[in-house]
PDB file of N, CA and C in Angstrom:
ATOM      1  N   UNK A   1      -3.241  -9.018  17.629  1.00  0.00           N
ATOM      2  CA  UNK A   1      -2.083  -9.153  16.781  1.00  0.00           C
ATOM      3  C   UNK A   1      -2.341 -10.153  15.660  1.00  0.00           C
ATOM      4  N   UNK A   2      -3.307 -11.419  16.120  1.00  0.00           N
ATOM      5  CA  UNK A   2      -3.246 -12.405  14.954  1.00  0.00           C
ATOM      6  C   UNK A   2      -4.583 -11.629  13.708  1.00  0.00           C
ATOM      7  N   UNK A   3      -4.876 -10.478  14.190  1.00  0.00           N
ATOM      8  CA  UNK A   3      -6.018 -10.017  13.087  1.00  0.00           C
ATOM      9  C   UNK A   3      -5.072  -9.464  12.122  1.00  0.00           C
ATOM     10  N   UNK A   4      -4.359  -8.726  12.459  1.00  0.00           N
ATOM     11  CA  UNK A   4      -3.222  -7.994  11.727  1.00  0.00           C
ATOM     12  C   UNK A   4      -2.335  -8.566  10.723  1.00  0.00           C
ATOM     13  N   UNK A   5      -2.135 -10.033  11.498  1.00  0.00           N
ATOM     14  CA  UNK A   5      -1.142 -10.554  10.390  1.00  0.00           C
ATOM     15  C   UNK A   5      -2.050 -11.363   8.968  1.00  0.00           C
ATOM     16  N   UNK A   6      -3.680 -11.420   9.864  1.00  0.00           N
ATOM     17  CA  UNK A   6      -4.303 -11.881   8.833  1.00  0.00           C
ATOM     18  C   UNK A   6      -4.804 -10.897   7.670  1.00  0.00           C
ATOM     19  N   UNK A   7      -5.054  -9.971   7.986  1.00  0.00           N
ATOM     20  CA  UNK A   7      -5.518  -8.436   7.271  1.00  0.00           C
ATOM     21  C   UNK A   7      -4.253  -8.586   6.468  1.00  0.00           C
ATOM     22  N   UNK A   8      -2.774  -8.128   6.577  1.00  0.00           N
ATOM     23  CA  UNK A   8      -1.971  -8.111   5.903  1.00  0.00           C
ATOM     24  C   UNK A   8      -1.750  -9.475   4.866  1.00  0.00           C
ATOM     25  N   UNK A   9      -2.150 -10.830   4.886  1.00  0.00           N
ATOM     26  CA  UNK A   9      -1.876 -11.522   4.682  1.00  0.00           C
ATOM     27  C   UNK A   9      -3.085 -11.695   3.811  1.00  0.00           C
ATOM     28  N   UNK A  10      -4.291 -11.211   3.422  1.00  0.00           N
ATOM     29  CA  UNK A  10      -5.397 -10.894   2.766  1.00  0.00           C
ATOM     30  C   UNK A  10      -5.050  -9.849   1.563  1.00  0.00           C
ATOM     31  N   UNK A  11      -4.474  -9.103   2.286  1.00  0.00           N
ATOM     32  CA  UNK A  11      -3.464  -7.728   1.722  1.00  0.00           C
ATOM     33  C   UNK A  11      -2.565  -7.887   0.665  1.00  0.00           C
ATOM     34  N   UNK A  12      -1.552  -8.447   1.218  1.00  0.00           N
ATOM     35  CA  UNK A  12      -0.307  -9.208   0.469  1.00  0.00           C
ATOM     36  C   UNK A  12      -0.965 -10.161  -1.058  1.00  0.00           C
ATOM     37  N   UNK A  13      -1.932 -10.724  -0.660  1.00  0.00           N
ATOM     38  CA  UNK A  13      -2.687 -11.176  -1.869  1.00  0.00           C
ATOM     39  C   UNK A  13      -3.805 -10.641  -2.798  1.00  0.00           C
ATOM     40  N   UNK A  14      -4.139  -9.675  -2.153  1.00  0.00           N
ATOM     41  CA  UNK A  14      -4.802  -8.567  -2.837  1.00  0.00           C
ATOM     42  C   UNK A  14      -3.520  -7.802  -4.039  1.00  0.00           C
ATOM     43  N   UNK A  15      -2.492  -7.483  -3.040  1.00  0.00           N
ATOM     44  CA  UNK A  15      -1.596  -6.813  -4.262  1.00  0.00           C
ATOM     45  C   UNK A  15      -1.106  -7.604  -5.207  1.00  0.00           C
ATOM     46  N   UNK A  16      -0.744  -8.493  -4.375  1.00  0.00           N
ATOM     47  CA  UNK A  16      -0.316  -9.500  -5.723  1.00  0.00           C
ATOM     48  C   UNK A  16      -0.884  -9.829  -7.136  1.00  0.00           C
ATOM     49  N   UNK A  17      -2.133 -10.166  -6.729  1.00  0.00           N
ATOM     50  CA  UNK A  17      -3.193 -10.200  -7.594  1.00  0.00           C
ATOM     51  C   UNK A  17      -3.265  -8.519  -8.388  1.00  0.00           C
ATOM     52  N   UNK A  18      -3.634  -7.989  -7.877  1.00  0.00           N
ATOM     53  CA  UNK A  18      -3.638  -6.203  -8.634  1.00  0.00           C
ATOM     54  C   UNK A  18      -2.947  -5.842  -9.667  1.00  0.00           C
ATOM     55  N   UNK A  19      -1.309  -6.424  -9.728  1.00  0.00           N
ATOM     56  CA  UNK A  19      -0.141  -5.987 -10.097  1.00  0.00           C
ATOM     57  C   UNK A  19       0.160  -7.007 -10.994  1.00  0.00           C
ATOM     58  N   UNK A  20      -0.088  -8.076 -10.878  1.00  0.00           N
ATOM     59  CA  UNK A  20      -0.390  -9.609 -12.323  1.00  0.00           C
ATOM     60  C   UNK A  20      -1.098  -8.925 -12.965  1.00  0.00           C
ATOM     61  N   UNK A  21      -2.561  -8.843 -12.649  1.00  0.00           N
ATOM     62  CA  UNK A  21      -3.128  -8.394 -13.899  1.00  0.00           C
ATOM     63  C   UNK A  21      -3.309  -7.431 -14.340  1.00  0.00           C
ATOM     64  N   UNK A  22      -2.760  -5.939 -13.771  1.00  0.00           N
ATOM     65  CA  UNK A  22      -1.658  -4.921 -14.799  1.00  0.00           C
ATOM     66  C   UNK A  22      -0.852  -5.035 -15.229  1.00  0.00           C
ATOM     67  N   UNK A  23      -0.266  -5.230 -14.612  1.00  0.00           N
ATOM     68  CA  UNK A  23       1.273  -5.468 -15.108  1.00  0.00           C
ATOM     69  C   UNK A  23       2.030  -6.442 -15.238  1.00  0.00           C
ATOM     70  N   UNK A  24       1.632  -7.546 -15.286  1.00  0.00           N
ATOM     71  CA  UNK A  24       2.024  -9.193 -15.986  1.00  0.00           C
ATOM     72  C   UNK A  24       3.380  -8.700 -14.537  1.00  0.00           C
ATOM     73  N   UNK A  25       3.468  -8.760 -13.466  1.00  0.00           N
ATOM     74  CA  UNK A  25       4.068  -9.096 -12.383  1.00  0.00           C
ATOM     75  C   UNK A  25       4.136  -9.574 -11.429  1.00  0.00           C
ATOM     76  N   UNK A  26       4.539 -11.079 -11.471  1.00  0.00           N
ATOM     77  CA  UNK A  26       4.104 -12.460 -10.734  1.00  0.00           C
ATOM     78  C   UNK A  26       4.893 -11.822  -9.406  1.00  0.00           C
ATOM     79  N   UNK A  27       3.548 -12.548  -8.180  1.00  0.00           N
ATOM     80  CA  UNK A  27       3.971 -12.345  -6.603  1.00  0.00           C
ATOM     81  C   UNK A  27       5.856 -12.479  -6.722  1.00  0.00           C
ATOM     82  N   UNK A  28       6.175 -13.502  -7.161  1.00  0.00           N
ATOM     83  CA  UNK A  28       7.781 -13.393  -7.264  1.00  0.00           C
ATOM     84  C   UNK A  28       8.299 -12.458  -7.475  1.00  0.00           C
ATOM     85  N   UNK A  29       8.228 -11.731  -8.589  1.00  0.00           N
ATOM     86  CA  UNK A  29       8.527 -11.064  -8.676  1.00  0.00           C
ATOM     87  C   UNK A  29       8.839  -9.750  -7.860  1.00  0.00           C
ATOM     88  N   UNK A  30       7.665  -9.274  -7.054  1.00  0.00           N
ATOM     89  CA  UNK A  30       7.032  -8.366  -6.324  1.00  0.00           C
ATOM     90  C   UNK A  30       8.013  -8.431  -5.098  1.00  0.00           C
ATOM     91  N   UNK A  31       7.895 -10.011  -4.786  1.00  0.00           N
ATOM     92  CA  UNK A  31       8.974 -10.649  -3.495  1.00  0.00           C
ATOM     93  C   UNK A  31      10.446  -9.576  -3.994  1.00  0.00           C
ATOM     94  N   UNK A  32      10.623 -10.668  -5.145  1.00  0.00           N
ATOM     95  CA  UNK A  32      12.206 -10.066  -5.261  1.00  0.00           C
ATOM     96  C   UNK A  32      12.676  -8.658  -5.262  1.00  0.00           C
ATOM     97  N   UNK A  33      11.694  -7.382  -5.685  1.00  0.00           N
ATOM     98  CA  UNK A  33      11.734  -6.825  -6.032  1.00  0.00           C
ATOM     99  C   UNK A  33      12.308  -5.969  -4.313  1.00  0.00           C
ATOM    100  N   UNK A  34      11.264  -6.535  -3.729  1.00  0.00           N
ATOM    101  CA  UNK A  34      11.581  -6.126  -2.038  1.00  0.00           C
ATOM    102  C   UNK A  34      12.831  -6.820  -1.640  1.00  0.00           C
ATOM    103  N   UNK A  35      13.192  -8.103  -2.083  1.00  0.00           N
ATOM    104  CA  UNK A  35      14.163  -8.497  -1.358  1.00  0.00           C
ATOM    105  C   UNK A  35      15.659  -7.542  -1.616  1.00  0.00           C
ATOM    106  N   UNK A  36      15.196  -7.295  -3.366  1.00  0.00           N
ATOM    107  CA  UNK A  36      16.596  -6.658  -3.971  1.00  0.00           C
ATOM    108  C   UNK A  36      16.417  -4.945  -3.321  1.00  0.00           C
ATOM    109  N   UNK A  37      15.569  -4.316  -2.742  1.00  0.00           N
ATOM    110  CA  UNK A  37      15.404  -3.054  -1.997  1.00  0.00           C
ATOM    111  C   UNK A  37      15.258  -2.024  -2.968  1.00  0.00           C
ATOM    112  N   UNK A  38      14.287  -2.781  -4.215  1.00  0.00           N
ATOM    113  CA  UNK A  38      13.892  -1.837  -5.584  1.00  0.00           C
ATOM    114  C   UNK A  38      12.553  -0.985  -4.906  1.00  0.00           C
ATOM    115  N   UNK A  39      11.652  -1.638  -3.938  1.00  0.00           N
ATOM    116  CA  UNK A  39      10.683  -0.939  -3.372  1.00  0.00           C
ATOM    117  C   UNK A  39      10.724  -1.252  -1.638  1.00  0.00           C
ATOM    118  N   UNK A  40       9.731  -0.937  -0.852  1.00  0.00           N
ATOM    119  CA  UNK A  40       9.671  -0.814   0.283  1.00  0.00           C
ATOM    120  C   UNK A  40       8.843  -1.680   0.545  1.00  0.00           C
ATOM    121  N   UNK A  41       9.101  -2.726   1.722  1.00  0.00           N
ATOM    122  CA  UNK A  41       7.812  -3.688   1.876  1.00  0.00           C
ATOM    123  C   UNK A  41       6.915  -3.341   2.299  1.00  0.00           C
ATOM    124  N   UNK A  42       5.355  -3.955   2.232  1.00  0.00           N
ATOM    125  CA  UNK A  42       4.402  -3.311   2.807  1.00  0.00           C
ATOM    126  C   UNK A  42       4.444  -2.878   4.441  1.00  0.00           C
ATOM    127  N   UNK A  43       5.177  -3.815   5.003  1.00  0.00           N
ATOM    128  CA  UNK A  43       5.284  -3.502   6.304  1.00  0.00           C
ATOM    129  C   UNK A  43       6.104  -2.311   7.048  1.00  0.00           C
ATOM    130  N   UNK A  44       6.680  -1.738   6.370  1.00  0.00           N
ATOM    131  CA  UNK A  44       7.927  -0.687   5.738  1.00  0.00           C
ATOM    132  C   UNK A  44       6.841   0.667   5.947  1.00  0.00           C
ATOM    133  N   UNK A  45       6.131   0.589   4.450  1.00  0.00           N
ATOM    134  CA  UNK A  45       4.812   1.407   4.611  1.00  0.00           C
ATOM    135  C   UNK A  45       4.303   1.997   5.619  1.00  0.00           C
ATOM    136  N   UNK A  46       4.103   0.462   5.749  1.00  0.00           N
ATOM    137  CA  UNK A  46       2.291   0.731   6.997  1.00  0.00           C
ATOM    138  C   UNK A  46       3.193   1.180   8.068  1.00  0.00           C
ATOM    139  N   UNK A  47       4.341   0.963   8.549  1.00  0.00           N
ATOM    140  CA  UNK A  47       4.633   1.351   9.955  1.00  0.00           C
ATOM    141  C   UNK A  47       5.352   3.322   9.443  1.00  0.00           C
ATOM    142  N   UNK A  48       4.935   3.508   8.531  1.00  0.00           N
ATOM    143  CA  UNK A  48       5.522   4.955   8.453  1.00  0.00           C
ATOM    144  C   UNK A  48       4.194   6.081   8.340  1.00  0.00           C
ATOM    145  N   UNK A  49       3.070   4.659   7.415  1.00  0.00           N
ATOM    146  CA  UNK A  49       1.669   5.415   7.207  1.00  0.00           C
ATOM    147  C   UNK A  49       0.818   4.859   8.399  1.00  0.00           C
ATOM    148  N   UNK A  50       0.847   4.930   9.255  1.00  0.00           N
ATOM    149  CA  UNK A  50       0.208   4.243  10.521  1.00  0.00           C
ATOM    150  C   UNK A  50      -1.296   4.424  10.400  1.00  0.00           C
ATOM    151  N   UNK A  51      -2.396   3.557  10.913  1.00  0.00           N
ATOM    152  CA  UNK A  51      -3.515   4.052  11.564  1.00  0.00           C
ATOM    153  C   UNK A  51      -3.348   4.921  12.613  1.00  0.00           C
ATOM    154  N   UNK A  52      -2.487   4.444  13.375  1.00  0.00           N
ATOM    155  CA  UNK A  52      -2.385   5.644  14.981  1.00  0.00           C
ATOM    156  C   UNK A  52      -2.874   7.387  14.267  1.00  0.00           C
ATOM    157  N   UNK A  53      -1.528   7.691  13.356  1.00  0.00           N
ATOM    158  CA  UNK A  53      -1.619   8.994  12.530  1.00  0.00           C
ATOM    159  C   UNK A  53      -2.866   9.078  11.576  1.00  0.00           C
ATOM    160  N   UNK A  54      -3.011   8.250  11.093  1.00  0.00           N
ATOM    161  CA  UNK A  54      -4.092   8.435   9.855  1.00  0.00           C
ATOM    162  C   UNK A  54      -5.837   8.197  10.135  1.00  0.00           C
ATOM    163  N   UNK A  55      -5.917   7.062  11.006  1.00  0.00           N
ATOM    164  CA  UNK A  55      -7.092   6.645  10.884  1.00  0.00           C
ATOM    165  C   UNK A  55      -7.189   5.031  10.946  1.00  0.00           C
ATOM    166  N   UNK A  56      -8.603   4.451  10.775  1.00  0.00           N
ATOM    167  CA  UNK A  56      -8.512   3.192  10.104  1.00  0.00           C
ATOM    168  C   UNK A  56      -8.164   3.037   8.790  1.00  0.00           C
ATOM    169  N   UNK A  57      -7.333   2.156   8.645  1.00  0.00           N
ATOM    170  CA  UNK A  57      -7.035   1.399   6.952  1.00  0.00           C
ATOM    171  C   UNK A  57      -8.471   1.032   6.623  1.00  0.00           C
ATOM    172  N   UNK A  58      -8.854   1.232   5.479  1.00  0.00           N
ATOM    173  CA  UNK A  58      -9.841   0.588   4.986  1.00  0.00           C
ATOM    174  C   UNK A  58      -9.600  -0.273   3.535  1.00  0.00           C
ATOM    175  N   UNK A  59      -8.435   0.434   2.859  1.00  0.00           N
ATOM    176  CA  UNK A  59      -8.008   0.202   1.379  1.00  0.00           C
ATOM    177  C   UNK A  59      -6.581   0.000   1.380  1.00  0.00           C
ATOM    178  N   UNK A  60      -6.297  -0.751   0.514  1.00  0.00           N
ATOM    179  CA  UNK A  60      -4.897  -1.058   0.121  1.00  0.00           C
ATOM    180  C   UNK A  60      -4.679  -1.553  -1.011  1.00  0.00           C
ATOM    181  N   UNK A  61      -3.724  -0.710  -2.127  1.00  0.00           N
ATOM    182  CA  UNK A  61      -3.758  -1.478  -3.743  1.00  0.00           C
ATOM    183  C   UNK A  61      -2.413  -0.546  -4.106  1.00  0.00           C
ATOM    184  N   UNK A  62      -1.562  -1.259  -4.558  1.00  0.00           N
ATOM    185  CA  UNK A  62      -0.624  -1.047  -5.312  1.00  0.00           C
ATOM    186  C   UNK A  62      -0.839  -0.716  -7.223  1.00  0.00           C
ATOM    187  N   UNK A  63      -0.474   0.208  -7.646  1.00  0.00           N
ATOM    188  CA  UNK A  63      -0.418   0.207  -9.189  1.00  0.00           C
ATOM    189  C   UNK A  63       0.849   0.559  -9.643  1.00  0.00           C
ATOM    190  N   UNK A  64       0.653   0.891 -10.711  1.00  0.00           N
ATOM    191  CA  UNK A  64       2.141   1.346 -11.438  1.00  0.00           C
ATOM    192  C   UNK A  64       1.342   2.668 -11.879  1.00  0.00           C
ATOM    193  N   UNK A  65       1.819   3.938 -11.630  1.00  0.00           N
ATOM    194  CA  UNK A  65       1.347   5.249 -12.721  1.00  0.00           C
ATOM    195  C   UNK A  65       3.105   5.892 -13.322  1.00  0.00           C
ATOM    196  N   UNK A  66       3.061   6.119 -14.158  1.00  0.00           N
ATOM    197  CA  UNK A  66       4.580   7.156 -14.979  1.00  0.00           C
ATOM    198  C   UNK A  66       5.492   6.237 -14.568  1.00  0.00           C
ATOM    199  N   UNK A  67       5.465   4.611 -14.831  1.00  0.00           N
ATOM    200  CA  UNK A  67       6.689   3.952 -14.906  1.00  0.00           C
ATOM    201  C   UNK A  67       6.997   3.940 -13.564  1.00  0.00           C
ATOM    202  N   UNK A  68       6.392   4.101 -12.178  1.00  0.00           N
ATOM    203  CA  UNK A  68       6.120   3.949 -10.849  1.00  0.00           C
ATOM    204  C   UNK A  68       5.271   3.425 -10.372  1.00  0.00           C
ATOM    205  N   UNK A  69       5.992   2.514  -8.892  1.00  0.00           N
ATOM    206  CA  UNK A  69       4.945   1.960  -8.323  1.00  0.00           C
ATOM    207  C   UNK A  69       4.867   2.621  -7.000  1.00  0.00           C
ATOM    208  N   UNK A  70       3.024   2.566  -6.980  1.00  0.00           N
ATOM    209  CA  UNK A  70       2.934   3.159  -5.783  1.00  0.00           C
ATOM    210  C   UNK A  70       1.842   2.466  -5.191  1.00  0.00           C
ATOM    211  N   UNK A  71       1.861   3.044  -3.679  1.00  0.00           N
ATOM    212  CA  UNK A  71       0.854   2.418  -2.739  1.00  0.00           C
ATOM    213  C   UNK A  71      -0.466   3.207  -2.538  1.00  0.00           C
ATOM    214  N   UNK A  72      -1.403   2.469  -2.594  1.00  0.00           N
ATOM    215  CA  UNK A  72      -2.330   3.893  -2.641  1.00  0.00           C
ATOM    216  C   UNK A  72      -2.844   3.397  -1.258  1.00  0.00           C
ATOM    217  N   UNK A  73      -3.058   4.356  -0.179  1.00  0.00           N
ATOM    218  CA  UNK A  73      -3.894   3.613   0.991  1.00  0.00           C
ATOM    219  C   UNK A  73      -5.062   4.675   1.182  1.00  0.00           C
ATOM    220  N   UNK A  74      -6.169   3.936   1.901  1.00  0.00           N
ATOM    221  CA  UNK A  74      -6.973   4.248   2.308  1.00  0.00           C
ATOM    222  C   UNK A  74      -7.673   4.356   3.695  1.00  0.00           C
ATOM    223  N   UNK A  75      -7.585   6.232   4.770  1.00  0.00           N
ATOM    224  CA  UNK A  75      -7.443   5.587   6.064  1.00  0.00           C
ATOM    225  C   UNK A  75      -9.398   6.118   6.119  1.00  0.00           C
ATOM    226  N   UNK A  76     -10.028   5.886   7.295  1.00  0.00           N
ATOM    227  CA  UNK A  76     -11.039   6.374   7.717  1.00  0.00           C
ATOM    228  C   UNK A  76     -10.308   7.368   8.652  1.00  0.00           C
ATOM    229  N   UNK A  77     -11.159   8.489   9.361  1.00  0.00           N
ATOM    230  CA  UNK A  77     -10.287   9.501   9.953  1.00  0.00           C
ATOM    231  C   UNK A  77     -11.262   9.505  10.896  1.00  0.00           C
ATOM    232  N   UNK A  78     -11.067  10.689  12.212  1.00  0.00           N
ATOM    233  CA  UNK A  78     -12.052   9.946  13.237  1.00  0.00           C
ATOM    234  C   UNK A  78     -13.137  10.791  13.204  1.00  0.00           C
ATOM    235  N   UNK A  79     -12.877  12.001  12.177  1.00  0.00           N
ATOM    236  CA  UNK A  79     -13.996  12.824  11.892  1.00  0.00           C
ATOM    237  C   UNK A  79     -14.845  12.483  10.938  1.00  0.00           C
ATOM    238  N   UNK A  80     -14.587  10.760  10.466  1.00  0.00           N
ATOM    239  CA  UNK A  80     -15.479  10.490   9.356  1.00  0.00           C
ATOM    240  C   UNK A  80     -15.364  10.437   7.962  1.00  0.00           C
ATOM    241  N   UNK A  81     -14.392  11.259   7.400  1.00  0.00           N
ATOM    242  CA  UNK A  81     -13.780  11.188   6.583  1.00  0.00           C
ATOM    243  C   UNK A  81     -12.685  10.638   5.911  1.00  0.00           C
ATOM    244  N   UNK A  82     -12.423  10.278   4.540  1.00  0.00           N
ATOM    245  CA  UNK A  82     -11.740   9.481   4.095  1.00  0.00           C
ATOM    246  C   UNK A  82     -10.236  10.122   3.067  1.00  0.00           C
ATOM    247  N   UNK A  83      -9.488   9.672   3.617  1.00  0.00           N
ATOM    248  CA  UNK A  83      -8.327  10.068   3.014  1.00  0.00           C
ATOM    249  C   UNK A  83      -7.367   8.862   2.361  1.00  0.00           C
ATOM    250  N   UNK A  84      -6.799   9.594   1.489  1.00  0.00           N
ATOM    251  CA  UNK A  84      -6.425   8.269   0.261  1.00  0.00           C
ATOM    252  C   UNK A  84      -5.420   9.032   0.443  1.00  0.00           C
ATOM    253  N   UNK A  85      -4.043   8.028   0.355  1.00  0.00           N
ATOM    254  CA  UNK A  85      -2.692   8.880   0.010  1.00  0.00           C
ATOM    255  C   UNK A  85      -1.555   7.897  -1.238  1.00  0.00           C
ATOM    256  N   UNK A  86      -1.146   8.638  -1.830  1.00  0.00           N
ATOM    257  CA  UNK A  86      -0.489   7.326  -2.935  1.00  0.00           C
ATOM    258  C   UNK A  86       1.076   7.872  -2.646  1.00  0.00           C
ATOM    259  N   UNK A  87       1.681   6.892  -2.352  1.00  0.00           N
ATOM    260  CA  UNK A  87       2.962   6.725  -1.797  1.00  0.00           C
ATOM    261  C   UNK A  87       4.049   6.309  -2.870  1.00  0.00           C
ATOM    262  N   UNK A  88       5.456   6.869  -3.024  1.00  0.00           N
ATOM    263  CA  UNK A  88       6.078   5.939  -4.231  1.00  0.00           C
ATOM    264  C   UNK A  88       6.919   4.554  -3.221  1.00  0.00           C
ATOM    265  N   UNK A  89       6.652   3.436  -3.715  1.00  0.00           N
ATOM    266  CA  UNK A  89       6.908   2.460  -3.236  1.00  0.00           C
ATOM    267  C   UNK A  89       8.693   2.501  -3.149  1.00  0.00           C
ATOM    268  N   UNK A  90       9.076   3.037  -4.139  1.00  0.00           N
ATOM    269  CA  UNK A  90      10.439   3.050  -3.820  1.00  0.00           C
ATOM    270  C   UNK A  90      11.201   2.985  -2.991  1.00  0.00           C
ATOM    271  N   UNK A  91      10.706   4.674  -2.230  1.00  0.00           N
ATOM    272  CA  UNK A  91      11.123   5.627  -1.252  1.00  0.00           C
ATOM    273  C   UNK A  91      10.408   5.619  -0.433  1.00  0.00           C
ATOM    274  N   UNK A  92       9.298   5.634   0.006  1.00  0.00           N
ATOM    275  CA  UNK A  92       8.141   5.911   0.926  1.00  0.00           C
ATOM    276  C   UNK A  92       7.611   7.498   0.666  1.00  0.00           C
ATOM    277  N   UNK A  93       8.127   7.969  -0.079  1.00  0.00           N
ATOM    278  CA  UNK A  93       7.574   9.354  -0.130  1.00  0.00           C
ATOM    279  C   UNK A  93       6.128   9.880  -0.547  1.00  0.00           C
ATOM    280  N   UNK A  94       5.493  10.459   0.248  1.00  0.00           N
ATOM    281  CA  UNK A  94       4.405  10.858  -0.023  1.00  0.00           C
ATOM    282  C   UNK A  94       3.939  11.669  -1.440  1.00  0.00           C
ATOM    283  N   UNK A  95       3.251  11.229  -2.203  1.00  0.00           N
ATOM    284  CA  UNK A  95       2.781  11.569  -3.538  1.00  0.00           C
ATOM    285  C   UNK A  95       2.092  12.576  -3.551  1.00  0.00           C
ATOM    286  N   UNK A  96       0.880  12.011  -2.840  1.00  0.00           N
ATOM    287  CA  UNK A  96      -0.614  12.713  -3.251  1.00  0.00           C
ATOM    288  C   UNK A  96      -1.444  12.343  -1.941  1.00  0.00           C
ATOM    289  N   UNK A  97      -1.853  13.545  -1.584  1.00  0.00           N
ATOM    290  CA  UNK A  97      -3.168  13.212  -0.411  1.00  0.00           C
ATOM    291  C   UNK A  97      -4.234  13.658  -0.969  1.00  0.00           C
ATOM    292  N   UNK A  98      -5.274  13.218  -0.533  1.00  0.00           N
ATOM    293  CA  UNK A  98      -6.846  14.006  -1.071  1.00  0.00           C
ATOM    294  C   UNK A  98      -8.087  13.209   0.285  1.00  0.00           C
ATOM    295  N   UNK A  99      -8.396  14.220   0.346  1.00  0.00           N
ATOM    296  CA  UNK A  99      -9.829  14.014   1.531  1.00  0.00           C
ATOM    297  C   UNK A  99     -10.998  14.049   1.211  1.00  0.00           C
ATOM    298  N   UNK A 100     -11.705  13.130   1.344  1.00  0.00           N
ATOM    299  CA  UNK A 100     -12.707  12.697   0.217  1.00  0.00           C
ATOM    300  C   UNK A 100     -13.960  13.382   1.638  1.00  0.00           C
ATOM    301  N   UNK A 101     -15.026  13.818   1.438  1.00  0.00           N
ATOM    302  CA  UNK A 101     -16.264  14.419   1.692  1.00  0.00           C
ATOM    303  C   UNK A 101     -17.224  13.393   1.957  1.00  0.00           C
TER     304      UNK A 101
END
């Protein structure tokens, strides 16, 4: 359990960082943005995009595409393969899957 909160907590500053220097949007911001229920917290996410279902996490990065933010994750699968799915942070709704070879 304490790997998890550290992975996320590696995580949490990974996006933060990602989303400043696209989009001039300080961690505060990002906070508030979850607190005001403009997006979904990461933890929100991950418990809807699970490893159990997906795989191992390997990737995690937030961007903005068409005036949206989304989550892009990255699972390993147990056949070896890699699947990326970009999520709208909003809603949790699934965007885009693709299975990489």
């Amino acid at each position: 359990m304490k790997t998890t909160y550290l992975f996320l907590a590696l995580v949490v500053g990974t996006i933060s960082g990602h989303l400043q220097a696209s989009d001039d949007l300080s961690p505060d911001q990002i906070r508030s943005m979850v607190k005001n229920g403009e997006i979904l917290s990461l933890d929100s996410i991950l418990s809807q995009y699970s490893e159990k279902k997906y795989g191992k996490l390997l990737d995690l990065e937030v961007k903005r595409e068409h005036q949206k933010l989304i989550y892009e994750l990255e699972f390993l699968r147990s056949d070896g393969r890699v699947i990326e799915l970009e999520i709208d942070a909003r809603n949790g709704q699934l965007l885009e899957q693709e299975i990489e070879d």
